[in-house]
N, C-alpha and C. Protein backbone atom coordinates (compact mmCIF):
# COMPACT_ATOMS: atom_id res chain seq x y z
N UNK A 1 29.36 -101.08 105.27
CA UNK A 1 28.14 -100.94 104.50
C UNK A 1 27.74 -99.45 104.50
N UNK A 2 27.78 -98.87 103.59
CA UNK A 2 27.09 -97.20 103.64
C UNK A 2 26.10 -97.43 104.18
N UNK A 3 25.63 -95.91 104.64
CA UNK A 3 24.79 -95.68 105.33
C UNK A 3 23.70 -94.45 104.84
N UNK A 4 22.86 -94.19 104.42
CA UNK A 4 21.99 -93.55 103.41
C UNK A 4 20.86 -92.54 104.51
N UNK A 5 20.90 -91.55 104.45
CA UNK A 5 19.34 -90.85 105.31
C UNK A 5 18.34 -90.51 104.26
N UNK A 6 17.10 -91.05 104.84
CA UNK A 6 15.67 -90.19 103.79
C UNK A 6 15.30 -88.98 104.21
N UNK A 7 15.55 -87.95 103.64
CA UNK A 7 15.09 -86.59 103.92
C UNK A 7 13.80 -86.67 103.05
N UNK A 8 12.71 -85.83 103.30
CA UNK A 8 11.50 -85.47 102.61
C UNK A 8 11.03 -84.10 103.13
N UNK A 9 10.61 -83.34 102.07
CA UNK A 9 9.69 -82.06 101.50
C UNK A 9 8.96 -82.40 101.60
N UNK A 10 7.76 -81.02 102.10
CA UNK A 10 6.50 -80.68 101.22
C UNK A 10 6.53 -79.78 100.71
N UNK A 11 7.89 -79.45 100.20
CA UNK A 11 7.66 -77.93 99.45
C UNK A 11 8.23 -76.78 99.65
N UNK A 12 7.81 -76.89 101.15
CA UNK A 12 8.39 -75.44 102.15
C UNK A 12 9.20 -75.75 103.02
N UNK A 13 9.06 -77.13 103.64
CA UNK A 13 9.93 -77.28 105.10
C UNK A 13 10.64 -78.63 104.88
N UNK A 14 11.76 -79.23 105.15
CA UNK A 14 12.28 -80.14 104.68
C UNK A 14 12.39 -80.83 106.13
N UNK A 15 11.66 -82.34 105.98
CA UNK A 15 11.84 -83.07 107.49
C UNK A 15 13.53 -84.43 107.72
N UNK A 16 14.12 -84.01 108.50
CA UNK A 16 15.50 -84.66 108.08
C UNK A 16 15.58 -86.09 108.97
N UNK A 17 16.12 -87.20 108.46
CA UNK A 17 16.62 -88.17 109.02
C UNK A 17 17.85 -88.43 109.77
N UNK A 18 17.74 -88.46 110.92
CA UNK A 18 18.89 -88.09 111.65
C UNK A 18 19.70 -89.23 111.91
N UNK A 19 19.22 -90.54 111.89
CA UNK A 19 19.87 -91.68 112.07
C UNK A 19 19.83 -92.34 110.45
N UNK A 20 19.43 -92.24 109.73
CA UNK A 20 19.40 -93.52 108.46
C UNK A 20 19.83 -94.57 108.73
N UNK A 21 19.73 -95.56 107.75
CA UNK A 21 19.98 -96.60 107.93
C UNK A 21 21.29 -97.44 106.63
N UNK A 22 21.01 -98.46 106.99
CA UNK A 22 22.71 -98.87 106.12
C UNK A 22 21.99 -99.98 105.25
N UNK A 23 22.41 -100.16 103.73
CA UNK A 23 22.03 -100.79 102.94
C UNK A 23 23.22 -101.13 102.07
N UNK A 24 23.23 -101.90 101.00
CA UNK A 24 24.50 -102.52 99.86
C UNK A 24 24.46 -102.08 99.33
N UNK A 25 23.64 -101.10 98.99
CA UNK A 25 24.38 -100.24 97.74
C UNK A 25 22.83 -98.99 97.53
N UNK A 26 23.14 -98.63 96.78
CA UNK A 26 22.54 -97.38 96.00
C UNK A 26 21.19 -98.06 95.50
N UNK A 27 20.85 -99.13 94.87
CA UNK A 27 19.66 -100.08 94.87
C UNK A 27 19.05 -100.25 95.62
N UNK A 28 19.53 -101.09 96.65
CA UNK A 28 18.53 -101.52 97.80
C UNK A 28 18.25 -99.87 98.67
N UNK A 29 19.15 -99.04 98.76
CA UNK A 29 18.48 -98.12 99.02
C UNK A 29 17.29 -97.08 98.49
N UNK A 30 17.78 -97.20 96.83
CA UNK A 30 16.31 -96.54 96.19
C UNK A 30 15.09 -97.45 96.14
N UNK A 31 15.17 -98.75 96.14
CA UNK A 31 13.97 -99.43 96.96
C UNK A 31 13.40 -99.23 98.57
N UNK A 32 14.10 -98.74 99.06
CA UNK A 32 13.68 -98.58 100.70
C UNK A 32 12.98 -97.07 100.35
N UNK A 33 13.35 -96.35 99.79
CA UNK A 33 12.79 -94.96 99.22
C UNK A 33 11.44 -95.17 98.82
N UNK A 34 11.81 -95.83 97.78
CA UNK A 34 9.93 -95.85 97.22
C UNK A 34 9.03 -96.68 98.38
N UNK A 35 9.53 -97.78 98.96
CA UNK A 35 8.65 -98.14 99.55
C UNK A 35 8.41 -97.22 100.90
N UNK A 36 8.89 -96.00 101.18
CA UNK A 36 8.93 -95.15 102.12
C UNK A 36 7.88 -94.08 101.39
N UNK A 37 8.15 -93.87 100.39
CA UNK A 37 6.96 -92.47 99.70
C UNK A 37 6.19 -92.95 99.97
N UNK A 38 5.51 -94.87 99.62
CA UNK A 38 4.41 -95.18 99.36
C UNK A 38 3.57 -94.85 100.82
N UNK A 39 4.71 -95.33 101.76
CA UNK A 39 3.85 -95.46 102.96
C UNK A 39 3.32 -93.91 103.09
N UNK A 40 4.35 -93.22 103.29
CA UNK A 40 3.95 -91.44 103.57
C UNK A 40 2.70 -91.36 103.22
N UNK A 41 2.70 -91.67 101.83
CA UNK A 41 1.52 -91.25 100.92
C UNK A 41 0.19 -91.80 101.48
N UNK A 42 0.41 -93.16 101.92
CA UNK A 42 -0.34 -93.48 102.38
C UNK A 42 -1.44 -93.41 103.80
N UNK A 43 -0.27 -92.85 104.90
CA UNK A 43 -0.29 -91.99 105.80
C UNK A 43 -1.29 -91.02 105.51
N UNK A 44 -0.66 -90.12 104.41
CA UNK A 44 -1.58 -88.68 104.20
C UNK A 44 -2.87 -89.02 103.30
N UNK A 45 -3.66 -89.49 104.01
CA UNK A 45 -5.10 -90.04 103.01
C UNK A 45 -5.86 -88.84 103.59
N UNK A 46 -5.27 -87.65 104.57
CA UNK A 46 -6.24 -86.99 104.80
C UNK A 46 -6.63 -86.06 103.72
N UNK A 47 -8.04 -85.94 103.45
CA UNK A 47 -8.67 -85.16 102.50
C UNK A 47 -8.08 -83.90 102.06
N UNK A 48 -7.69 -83.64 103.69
CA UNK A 48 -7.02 -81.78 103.58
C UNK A 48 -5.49 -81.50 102.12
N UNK A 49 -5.19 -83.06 102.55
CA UNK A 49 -4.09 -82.95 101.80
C UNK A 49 -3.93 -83.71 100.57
N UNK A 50 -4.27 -82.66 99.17
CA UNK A 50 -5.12 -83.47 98.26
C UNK A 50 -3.76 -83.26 97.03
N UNK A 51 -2.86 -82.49 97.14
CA UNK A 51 -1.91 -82.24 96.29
C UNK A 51 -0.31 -82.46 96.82
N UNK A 52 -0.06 -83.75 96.23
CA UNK A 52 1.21 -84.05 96.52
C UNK A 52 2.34 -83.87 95.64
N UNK A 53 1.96 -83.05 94.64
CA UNK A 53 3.54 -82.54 93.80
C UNK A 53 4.20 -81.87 94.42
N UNK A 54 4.10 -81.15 95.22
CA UNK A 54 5.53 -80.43 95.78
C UNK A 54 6.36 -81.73 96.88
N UNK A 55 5.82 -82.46 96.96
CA UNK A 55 6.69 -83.26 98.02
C UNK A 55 7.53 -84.28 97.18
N UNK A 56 8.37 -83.73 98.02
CA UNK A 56 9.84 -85.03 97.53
C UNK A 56 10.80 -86.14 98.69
N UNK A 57 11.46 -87.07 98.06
CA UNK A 57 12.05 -87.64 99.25
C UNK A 57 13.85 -87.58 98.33
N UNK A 58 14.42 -87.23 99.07
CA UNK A 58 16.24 -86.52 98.70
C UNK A 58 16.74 -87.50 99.84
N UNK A 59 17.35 -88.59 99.27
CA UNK A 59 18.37 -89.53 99.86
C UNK A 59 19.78 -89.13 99.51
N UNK A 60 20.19 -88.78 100.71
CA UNK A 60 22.18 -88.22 100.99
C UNK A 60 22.58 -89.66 101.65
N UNK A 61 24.26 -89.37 101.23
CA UNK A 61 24.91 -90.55 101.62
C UNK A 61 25.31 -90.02 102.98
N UNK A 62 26.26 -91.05 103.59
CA UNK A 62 26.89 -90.95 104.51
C UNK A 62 27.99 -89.55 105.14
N UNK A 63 28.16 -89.00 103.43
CA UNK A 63 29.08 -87.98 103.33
C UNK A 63 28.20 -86.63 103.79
N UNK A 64 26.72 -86.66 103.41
CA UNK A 64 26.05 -85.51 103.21
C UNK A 64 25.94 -85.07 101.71
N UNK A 65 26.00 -86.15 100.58
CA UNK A 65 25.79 -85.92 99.08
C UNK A 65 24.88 -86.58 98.93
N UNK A 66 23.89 -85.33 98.15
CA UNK A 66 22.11 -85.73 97.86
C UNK A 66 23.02 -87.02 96.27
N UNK A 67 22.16 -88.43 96.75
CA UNK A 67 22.45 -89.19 95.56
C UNK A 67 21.03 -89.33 94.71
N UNK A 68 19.94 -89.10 95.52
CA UNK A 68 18.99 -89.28 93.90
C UNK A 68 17.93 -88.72 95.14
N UNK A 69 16.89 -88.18 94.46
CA UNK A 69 15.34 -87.62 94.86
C UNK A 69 14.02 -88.53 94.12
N UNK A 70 13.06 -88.35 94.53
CA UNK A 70 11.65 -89.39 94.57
C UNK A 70 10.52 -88.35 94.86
N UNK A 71 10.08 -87.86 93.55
CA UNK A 71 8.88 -87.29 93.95
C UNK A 71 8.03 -88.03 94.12
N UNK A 72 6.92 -87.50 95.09
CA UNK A 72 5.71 -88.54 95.54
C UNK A 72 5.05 -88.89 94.60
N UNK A 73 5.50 -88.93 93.31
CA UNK A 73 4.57 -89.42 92.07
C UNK A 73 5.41 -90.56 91.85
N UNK A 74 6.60 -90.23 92.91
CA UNK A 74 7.42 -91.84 92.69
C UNK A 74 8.05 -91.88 90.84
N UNK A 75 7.98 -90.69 90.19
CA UNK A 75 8.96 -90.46 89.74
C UNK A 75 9.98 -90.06 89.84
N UNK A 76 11.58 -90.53 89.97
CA UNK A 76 12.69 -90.47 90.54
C UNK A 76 13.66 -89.38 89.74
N UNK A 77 13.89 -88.67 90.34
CA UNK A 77 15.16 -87.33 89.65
C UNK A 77 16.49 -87.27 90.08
N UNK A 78 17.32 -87.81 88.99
CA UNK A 78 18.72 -88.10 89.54
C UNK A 78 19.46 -86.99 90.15
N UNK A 79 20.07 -87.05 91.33
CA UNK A 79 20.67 -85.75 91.74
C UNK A 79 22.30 -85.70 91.31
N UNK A 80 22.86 -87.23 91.70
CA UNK A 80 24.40 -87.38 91.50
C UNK A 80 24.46 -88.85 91.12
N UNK A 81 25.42 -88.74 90.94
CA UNK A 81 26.19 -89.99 90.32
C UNK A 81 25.48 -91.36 91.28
């Protein structure tokens, strides 16, 4: 079963997933994505942090190839195949 890591931005500093996790495919993993922005997002209700366009979430495979990105607007930007 591949194995997928969620990396996420805010812009400036990129926070990395060191273990990921393993899913069936490229689907069920861009669902584990969004439902991962949502939470973040949800997380950051602090006031201070009122602008979330620079943050992104960049899911790499097993190899270390970025396969697709998720800006926190949870609009998705294909990276690769």
């Amino acid at each position: 079963m591949p194995r997928y890591f969620f990396n996420f931005s805010d812009g400036r500093r990129w926070f990395t997933d060191d273990s990921g996790q393993e899913f069936g495919g490229l689907a069920a993993a861009r669902r584990h994505a969004v439902s991962q922005v949502r939470d973040l997002k949800a997380a950051m209700c602090d006031p201070g942090i009122q602008d979330l366009s620079g943050w992104t979430m960049r899911v790499v495979d097993g190899e270390g190839r970025a396969v697709f990105e998720i800006g926190f607007d949870l609009k998705p930007d294909r990276v690769d195949g």
